[in-house]
C-alpha atoms as a PDB file:
ATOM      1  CA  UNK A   1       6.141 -85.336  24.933  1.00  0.00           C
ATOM      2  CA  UNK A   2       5.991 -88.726  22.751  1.00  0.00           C
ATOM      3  CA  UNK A   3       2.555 -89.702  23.428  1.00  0.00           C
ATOM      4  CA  UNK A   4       3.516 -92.995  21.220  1.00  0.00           C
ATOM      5  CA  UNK A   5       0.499 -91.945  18.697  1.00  0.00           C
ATOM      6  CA  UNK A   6       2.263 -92.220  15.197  1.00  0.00           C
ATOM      7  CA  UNK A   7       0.278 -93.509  12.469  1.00  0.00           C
ATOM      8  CA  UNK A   8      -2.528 -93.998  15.146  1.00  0.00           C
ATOM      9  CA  UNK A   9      -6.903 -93.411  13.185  1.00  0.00           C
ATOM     10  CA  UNK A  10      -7.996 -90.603  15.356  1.00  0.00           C
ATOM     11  CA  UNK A  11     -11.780 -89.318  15.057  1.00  0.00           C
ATOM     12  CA  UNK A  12     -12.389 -86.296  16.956  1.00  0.00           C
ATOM     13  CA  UNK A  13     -16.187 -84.991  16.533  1.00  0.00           C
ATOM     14  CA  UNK A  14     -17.535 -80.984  17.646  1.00  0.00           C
ATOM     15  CA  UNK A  15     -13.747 -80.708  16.736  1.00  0.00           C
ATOM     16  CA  UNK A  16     -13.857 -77.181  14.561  1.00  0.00           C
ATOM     17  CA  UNK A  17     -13.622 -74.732  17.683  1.00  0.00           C
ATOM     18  CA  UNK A  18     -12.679 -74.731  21.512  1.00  0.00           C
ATOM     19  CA  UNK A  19     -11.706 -77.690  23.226  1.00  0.00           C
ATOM     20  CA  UNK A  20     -12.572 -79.854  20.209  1.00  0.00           C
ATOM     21  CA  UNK A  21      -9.880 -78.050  18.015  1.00  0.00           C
ATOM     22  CA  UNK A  22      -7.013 -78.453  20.416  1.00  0.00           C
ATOM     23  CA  UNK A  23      -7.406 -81.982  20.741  1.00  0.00           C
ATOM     24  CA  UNK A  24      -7.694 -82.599  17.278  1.00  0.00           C
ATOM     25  CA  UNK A  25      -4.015 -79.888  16.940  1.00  0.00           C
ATOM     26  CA  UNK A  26      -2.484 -81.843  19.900  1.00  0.00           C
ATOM     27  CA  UNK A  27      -3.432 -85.538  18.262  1.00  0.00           C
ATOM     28  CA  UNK A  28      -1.737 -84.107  14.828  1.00  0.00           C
ATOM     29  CA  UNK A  29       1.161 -82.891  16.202  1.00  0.00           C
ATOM     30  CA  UNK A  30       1.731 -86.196  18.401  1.00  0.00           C
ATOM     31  CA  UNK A  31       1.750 -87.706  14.727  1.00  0.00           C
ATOM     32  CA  UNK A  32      -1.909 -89.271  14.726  1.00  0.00           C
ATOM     33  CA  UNK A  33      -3.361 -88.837  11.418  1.00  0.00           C
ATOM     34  CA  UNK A  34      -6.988 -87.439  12.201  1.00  0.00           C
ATOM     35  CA  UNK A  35     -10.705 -86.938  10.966  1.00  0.00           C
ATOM     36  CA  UNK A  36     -12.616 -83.721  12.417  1.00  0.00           C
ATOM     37  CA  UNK A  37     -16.626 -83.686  12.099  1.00  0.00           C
ATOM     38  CA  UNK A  38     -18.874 -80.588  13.448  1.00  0.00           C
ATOM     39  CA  UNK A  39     -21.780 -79.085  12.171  1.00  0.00           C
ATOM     40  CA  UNK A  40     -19.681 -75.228  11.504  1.00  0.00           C
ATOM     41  CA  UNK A  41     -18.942 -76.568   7.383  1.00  0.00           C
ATOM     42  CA  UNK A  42     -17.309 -72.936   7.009  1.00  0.00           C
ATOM     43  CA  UNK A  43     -14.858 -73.613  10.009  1.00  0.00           C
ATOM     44  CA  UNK A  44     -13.931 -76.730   8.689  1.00  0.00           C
ATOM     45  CA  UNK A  45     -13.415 -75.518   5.408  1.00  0.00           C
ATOM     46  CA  UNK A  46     -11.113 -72.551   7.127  1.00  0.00           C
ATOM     47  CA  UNK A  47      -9.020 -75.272   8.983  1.00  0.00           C
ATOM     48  CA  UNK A  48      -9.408 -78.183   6.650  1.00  0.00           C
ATOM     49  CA  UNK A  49      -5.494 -77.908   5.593  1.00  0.00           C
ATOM     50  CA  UNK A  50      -4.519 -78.355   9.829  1.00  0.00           C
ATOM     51  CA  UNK A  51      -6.303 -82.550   9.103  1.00  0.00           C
ATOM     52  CA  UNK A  52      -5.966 -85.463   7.043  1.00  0.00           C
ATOM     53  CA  UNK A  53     -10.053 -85.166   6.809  1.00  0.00           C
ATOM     54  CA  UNK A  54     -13.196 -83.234   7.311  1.00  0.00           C
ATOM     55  CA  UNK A  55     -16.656 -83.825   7.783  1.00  0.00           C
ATOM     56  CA  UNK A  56     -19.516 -81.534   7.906  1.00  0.00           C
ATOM     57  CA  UNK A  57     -22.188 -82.687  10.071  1.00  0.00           C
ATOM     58  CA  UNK A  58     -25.012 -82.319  12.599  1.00  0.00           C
ATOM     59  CA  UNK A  59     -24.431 -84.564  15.247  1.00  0.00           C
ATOM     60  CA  UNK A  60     -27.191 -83.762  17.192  1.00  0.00           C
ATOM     61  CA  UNK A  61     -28.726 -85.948  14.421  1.00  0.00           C
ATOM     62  CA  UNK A  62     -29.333 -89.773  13.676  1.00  0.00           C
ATOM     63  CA  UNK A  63     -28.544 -88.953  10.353  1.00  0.00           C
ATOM     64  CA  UNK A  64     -25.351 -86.513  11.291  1.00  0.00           C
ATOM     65  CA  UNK A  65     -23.638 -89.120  13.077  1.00  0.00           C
ATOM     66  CA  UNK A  66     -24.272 -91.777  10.124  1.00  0.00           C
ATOM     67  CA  UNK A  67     -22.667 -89.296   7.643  1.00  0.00           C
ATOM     68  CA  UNK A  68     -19.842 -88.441  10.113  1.00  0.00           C
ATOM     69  CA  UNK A  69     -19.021 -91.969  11.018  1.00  0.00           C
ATOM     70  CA  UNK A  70     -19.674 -93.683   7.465  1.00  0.00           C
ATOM     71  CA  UNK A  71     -17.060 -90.871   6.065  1.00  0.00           C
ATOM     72  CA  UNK A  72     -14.508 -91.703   8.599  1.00  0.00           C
ATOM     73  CA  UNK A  73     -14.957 -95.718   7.934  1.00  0.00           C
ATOM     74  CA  UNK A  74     -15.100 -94.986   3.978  1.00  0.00           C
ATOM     75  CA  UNK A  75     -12.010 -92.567   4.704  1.00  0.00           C
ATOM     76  CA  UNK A  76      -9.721 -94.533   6.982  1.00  0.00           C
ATOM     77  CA  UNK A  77     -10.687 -98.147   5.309  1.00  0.00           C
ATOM     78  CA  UNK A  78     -11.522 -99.641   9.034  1.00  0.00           C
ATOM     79  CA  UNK A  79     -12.341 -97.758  12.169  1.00  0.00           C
ATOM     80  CA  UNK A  80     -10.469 -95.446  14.005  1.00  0.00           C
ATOM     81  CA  UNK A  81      -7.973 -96.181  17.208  1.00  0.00           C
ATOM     82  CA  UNK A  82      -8.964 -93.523  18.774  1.00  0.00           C
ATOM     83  CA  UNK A  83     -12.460 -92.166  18.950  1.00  0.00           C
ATOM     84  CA  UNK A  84     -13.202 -88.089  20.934  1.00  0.00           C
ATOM     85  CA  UNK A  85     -16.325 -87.425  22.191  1.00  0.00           C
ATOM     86  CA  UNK A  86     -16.580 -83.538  22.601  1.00  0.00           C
ATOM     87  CA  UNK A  87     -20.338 -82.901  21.785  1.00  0.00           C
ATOM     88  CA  UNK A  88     -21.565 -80.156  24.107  1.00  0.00           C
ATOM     89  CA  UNK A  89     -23.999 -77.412  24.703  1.00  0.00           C
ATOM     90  CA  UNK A  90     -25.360 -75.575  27.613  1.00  0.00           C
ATOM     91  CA  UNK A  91     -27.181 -72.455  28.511  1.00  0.00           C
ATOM     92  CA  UNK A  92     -27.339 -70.846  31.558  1.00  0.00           C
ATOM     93  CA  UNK A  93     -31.002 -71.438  32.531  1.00  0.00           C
ATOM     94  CA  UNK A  94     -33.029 -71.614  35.272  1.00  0.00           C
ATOM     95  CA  UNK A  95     -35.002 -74.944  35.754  1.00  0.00           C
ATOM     96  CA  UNK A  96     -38.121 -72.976  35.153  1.00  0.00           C
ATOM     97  CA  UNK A  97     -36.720 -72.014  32.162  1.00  0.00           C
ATOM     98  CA  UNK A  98     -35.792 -74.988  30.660  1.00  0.00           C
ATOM     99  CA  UNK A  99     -38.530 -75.415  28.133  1.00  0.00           C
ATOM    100  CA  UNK A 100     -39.122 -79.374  26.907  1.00  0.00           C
ATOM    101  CA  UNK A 101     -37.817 -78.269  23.606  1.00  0.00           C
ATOM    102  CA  UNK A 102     -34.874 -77.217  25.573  1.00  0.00           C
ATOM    103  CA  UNK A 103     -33.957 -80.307  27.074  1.00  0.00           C
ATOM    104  CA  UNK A 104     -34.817 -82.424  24.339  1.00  0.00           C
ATOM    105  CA  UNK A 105     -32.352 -80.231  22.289  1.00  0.00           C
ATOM    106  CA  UNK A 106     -29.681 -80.643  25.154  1.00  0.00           C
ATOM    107  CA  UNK A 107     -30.190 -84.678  24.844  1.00  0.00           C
ATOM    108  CA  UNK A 108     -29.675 -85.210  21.423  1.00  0.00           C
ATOM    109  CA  UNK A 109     -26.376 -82.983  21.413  1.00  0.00           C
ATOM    110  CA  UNK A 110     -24.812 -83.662  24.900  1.00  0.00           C
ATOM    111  CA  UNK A 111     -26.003 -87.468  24.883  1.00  0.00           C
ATOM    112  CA  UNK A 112     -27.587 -89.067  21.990  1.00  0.00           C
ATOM    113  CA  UNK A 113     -24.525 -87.728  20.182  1.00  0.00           C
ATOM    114  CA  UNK A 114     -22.093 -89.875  21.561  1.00  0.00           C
ATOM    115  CA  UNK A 115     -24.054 -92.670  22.214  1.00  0.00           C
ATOM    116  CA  UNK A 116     -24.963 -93.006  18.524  1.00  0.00           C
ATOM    117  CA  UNK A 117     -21.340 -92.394  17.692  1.00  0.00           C
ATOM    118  CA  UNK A 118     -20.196 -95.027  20.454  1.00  0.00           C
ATOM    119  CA  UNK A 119     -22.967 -97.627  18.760  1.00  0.00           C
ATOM    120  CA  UNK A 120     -21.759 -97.684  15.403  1.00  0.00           C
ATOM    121  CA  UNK A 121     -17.697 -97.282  15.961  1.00  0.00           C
ATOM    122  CA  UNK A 122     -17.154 -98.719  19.085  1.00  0.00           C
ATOM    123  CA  UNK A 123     -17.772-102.601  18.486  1.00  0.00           C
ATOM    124  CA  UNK A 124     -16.004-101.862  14.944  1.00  0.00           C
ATOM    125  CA  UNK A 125     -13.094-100.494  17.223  1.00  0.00           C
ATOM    126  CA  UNK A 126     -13.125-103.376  19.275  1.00  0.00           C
ATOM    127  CA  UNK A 127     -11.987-105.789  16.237  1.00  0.00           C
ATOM    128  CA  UNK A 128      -8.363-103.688  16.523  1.00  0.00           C
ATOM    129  CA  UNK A 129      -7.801-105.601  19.929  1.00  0.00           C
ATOM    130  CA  UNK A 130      -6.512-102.319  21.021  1.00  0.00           C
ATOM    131  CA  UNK A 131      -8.151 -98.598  20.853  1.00  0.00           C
ATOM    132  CA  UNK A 132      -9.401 -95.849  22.889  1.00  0.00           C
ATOM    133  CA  UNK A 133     -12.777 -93.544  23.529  1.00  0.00           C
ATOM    134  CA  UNK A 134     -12.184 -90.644  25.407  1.00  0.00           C
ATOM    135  CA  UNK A 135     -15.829 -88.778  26.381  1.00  0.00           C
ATOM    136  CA  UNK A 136     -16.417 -84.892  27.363  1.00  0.00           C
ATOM    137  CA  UNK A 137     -18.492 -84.627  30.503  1.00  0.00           C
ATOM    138  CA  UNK A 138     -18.157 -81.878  32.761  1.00  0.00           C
ATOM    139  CA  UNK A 139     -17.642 -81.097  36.365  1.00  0.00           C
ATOM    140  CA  UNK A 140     -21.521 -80.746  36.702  1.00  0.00           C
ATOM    141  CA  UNK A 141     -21.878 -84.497  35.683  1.00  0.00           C
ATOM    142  CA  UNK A 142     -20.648 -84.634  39.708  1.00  0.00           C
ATOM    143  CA  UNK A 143     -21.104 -80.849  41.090  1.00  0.00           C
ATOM    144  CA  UNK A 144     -24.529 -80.133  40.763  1.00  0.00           C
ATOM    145  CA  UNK A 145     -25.739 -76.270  40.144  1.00  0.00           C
ATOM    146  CA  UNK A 146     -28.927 -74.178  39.902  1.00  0.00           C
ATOM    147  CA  UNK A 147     -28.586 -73.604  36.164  1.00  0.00           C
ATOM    148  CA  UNK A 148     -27.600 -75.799  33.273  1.00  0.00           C
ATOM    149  CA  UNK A 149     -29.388 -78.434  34.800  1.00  0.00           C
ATOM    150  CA  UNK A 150     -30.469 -79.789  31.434  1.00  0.00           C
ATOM    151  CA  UNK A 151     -26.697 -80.032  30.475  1.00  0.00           C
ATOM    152  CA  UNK A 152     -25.253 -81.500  33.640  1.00  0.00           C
ATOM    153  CA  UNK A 153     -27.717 -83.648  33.875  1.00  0.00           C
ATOM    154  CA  UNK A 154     -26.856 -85.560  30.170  1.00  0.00           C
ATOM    155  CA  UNK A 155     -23.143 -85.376  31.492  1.00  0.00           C
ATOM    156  CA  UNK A 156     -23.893 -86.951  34.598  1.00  0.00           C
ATOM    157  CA  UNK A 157     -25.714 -90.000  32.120  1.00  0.00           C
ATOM    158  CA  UNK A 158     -22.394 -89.969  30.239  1.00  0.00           C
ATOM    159  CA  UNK A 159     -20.422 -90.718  33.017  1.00  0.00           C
ATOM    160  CA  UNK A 160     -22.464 -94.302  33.922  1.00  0.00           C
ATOM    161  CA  UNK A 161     -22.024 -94.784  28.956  1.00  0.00           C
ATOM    162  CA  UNK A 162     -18.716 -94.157  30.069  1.00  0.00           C
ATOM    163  CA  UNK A 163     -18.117 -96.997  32.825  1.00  0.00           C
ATOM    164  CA  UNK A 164     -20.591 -99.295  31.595  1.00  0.00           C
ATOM    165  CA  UNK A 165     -18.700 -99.332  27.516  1.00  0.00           C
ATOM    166  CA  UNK A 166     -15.524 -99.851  29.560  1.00  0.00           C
ATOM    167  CA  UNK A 167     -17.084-102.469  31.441  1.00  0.00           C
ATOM    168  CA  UNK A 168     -18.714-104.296  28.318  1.00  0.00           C
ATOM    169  CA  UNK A 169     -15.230-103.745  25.966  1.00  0.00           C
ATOM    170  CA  UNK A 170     -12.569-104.202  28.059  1.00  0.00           C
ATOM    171  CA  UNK A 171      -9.725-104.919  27.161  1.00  0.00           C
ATOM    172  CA  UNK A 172     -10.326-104.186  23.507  1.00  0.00           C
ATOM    173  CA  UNK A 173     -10.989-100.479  23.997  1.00  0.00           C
ATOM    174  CA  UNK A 174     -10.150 -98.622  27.087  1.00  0.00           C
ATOM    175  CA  UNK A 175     -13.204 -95.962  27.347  1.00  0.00           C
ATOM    176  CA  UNK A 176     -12.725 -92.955  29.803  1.00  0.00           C
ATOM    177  CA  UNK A 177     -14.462 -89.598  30.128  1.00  0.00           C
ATOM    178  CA  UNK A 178     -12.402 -86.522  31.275  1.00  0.00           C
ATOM    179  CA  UNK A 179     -14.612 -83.360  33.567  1.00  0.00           C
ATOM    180  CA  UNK A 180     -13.786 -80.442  32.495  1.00  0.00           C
ATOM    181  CA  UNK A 181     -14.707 -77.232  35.008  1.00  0.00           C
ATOM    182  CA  UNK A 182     -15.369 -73.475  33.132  1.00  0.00           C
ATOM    183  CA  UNK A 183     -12.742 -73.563  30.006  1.00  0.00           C
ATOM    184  CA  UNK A 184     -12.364 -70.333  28.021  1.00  0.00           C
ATOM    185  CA  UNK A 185     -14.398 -71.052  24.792  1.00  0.00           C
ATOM    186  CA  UNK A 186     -17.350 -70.101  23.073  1.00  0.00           C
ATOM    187  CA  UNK A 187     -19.777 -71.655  24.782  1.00  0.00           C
ATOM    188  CA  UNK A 188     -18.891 -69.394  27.838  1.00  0.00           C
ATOM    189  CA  UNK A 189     -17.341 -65.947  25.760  1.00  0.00           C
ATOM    190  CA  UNK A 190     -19.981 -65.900  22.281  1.00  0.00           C
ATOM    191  CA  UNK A 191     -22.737 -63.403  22.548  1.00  0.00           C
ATOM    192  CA  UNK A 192     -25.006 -64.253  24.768  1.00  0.00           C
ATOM    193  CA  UNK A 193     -23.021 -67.088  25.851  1.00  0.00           C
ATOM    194  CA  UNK A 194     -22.273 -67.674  30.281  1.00  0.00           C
ATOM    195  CA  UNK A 195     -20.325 -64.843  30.587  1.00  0.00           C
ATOM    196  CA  UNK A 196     -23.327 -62.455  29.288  1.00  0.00           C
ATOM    197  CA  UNK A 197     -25.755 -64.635  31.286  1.00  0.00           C
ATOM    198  CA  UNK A 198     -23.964 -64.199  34.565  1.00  0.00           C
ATOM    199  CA  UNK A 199     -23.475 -60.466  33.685  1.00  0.00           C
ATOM    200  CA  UNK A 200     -27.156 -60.136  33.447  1.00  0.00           C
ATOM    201  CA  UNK A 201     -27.404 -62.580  36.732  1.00  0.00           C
ATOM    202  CA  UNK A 202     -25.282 -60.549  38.904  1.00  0.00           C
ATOM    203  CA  UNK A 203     -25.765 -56.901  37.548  1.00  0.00           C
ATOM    204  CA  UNK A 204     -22.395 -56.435  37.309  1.00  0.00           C
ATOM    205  CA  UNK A 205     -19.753 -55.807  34.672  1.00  0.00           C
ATOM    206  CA  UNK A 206     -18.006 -58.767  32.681  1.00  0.00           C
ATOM    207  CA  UNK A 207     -15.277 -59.062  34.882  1.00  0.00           C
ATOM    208  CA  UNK A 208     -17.082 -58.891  38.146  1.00  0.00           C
ATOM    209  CA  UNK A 209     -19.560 -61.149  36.991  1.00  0.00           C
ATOM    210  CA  UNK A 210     -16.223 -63.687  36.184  1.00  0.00           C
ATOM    211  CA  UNK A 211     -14.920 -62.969  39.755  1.00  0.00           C
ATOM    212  CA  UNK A 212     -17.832 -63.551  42.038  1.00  0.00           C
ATOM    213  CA  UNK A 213     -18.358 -66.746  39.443  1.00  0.00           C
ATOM    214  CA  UNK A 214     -14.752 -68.078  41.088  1.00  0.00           C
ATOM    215  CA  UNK A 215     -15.167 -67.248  44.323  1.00  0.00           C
ATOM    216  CA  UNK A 216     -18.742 -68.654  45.018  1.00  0.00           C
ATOM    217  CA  UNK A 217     -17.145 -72.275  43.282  1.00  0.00           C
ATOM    218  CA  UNK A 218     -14.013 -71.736  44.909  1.00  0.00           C
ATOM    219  CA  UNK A 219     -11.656 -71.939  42.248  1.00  0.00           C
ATOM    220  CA  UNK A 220      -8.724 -70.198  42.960  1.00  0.00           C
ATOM    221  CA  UNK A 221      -7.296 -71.536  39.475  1.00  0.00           C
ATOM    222  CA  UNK A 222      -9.722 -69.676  37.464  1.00  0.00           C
ATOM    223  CA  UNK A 223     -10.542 -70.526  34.488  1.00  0.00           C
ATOM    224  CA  UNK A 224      -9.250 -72.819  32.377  1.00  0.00           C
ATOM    225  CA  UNK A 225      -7.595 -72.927  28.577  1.00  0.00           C
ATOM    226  CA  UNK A 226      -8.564 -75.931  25.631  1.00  0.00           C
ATOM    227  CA  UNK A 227      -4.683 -76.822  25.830  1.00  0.00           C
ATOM    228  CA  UNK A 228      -5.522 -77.595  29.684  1.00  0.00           C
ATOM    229  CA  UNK A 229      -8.017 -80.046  28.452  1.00  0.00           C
ATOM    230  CA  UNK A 230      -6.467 -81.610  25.284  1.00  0.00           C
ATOM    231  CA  UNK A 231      -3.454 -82.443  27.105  1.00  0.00           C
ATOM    232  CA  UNK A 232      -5.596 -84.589  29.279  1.00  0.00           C
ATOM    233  CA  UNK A 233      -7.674 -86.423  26.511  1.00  0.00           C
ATOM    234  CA  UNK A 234      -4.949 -87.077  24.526  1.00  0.00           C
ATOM    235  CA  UNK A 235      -3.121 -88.940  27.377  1.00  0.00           C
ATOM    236  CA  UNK A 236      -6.089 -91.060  28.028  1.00  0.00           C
ATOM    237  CA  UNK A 237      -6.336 -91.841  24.239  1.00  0.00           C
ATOM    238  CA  UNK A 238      -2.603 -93.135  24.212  1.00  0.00           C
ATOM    239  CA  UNK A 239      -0.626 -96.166  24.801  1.00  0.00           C
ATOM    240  CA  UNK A 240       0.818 -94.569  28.263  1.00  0.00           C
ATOM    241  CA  UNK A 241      -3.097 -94.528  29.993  1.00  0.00           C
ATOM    242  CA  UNK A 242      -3.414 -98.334  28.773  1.00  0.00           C
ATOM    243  CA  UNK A 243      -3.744 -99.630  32.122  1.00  0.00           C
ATOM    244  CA  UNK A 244      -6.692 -96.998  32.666  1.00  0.00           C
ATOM    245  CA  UNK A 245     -10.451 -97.582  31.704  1.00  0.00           C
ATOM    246  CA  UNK A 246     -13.708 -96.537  33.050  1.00  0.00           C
ATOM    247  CA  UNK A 247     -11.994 -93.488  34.571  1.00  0.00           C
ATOM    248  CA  UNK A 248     -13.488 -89.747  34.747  1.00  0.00           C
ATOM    249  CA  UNK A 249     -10.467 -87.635  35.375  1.00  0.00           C
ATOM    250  CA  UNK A 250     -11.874 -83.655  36.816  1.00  0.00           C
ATOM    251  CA  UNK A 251     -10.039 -80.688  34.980  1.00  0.00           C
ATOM    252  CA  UNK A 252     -12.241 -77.932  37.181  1.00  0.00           C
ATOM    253  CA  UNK A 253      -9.566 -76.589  38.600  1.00  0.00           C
ATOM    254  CA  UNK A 254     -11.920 -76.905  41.882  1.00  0.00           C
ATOM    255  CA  UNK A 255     -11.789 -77.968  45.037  1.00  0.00           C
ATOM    256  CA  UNK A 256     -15.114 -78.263  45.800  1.00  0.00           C
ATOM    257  CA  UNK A 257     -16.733 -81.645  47.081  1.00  0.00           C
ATOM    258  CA  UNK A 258     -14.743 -85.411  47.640  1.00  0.00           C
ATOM    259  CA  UNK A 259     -16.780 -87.091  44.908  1.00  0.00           C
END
């Protein structure tokens, strides 16, 4: 599909892994010439030859995000058209788990991440007359659960960033946020990642613990793949969403709730 994206400045950050990675493969291959950041330097260096550019940095970080974003200026010569969001981490805690360190952790990363990135490109973005910031919430930002409380609750923030950005920078940069429900990467299959915590939740084996995970969400889709989600942001980002802003577009493959 031409997703009318040639020559188009595309910054994708948290872009060495997961959902992240198949953006920043789908914006390539759509002809976009793009800039990855994350804080994994020896992933980037593995897959540096896939991108134009590189970037190692902690983005859960002040300074992170002013070495990421001062590298992609210094690199492109202006700012980028199109700016990805994908910062995200959660654990599957109980709220009386959730230490203060904890959420303070989850704030900087799942928040303070992209609104620091959003501060410093966004009004340089605006200048173009025409450019795009797609956001990563999460279907928890509207479907509340009993764990990862500390992570919905920063994507649930992220969703008023999202509208209110659109609101402020319309039409100079359409800003949207797409929801993705459970997607298959390392956040859920690592060690120790959700799949281990809901083994050790449910006392069952990996792929019971997966099962009774659909069916009490009741998601007869399952779970989903990065491709499912990058084929989403990268529609927002181009020229054929540019009559959509302040949008947040679910990819949960759920059908719970109206909201």
């Amino acid at each position: 599909m031409d997703y009318q994206l040639q020559g188009k400045l595309a910054f994708v950050n948290a872009g060495a892994h997961g959902i992240g990675e198949a953006i920043a493969a789908l914006l390539t291959a759509e002809g976009a010439s793009v800039i990855v950041a994350d804080s994994d330097a020896a992933a980037l260096d593995e897959k540096a030859h896939r991108w134009p550019g590189v970037v190692a940095a902690n983005l859960a970080t002040a300074d992170g995000v002013e070495h990421a974003t001062s590298h992609v200026l210094s690199a492109f010569g202006r700012a980028p058209d199109i700016l990805i969001n994908n910062l995200g981490v959660g654990t599957a805690s109980s709220f009386e788990e959730i230490s203060d360190e904890d959420w303070a952790r989850s704030i900087e990363i799942n928040l303070m991440g992209c609104i620091r990135t959003c501060r410093i490109l966004v009004p340089r973005m605006a200048e173009l007359g025409s450019a795009s910031v797609v956001n990563m919430g999460s279907d928890l930002a509207k479907q509340p659960e009993p764990t990862l409380m500390d992570y919905g609750a920063c994507k649930a923030a992220l969703l008023y960033l999202t509208k209110a950005l659109a609101t402020q920078y319309a039409p100079r940069v359409r800003v949207n946020a797409v929801l993705p429900g459970p997607i298959w990467t390392r956040m859920w299959t690592r060690p120790g990642g959700i799949v281990d915590q809901l083994v050790a939740s449910y006392g069952v084996d990996r792929e019971a613990a997966v099962k009774r995970f659909l069916e009490e969400r009741h998601m007869p889709l399952g779970i989903g793949e990065p491709s499912d989600v990058a084929n989403a942001v990268v529609f927002l980002a181009s020229p054929l969403a540019k009559f959509i802003t302040g949008s947040s577009l679910d990819i949960g493959g759920t059908l719970r709730g109206l909201v």
